[in-house]
Protein backbone atom coordinates (compact mmCIF):
# COMPACT_ATOMS: atom_id res chain seq x y z
CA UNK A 1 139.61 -66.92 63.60
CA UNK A 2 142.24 -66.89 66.09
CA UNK A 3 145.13 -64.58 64.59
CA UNK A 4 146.38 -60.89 64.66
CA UNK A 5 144.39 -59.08 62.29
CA UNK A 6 143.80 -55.35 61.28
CA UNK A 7 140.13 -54.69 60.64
CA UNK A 8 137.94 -51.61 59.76
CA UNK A 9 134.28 -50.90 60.86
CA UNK A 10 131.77 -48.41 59.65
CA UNK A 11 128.21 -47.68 59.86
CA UNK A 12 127.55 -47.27 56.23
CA UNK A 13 128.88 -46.62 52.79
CA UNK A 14 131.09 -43.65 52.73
CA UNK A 15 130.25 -43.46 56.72
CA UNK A 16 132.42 -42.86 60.03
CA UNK A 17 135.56 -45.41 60.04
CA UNK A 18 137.09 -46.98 63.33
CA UNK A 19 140.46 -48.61 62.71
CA UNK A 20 141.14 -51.50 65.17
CA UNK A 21 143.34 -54.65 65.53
CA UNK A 22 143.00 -57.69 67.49
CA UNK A 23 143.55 -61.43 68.14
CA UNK A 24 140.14 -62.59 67.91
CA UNK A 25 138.38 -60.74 64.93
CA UNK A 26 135.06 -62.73 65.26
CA UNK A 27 134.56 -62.07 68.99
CA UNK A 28 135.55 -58.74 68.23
CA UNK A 29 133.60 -57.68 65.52
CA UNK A 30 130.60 -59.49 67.48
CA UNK A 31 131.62 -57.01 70.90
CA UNK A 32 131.63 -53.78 68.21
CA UNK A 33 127.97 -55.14 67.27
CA UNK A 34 126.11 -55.96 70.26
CA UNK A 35 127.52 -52.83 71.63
CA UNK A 36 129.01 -54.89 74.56
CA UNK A 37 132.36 -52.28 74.92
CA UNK A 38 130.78 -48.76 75.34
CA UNK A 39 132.82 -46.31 73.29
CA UNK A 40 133.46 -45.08 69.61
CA UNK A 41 132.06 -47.20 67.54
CA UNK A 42 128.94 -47.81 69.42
CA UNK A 43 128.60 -43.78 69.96
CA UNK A 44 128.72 -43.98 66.66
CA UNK A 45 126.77 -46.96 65.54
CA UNK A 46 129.99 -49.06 63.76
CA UNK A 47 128.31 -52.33 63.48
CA UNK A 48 129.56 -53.54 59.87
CA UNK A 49 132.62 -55.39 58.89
CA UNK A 50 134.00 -53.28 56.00
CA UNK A 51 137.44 -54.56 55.52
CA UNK A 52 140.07 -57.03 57.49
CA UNK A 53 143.84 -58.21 56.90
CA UNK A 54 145.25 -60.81 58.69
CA UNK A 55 148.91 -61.01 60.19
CA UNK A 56 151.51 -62.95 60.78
CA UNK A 57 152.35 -61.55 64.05
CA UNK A 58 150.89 -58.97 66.58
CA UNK A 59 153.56 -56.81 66.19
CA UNK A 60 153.10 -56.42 62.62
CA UNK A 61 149.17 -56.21 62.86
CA UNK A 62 149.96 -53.54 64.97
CA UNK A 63 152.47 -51.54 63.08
CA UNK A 64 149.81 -51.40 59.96
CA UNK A 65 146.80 -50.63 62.45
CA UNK A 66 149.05 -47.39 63.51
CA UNK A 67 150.02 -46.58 59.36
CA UNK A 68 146.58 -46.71 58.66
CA UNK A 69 145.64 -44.48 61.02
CA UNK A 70 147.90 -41.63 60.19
CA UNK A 71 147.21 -42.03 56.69
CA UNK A 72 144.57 -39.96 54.69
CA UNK A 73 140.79 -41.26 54.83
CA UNK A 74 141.20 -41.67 51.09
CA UNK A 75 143.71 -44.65 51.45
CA UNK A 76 141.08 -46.26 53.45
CA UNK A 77 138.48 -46.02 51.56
CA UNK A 78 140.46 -46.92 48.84
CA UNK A 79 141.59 -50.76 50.90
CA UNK A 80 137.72 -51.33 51.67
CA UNK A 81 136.80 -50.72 47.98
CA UNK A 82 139.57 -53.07 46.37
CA UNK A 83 137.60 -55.84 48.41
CA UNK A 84 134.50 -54.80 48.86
CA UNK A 85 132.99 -52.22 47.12
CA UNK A 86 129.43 -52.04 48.57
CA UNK A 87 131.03 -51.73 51.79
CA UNK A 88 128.71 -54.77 52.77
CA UNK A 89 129.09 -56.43 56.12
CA UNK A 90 131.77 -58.80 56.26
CA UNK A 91 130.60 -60.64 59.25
CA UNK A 92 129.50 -63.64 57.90
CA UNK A 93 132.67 -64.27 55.67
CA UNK A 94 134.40 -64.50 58.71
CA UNK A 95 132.07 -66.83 60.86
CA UNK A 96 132.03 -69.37 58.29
């Protein structure tokens, strides 16, 4: 999966949220969960996939990764329970 995309990590229902965007969301979301880039989300155990959009271009993944991280938690939630309300590890939608 080889295009900008704006995706969402958390360690469980209702749990701590990392907004991030990248070109590569599969080796991403694989770095976040063998906790091969030390930082927030492995401090904080952010292993599952809650929630992804893909984008046209990197600027525009970019531009959304920054509005949803000024907005409230709330709105977040809200765009991970449209999609997937059990907040269940994406992962495996997204490596096929």
């Amino acid at each position: 999966m080889k295009q900008p995309c704006v995706y969402m990590m958390s360690n469980r229902r209702d749990g701590t949220l990392y907004v991030g965007v990248t070109s590569n969301l599969v080796q991403r979301v694989w770095q976040h969960r063998s906790g091969e880039v030390s930082g927030f989300t492995s401090r904080y155990g952010l292993h599952r996939l809650v929630w992804f959009e893909q984008c046209v271009e990197m600027e525009s993944a970019i531009e959304r990764e920054k509005q949803l991280k000024a907005g409230p938690r709330r709105r977040k939630v809200a765009l991970i329970e449209q999609v997937n309300p059990g907040w269940r590890d994406m992962f495996d939608d997204i490596v096929g």
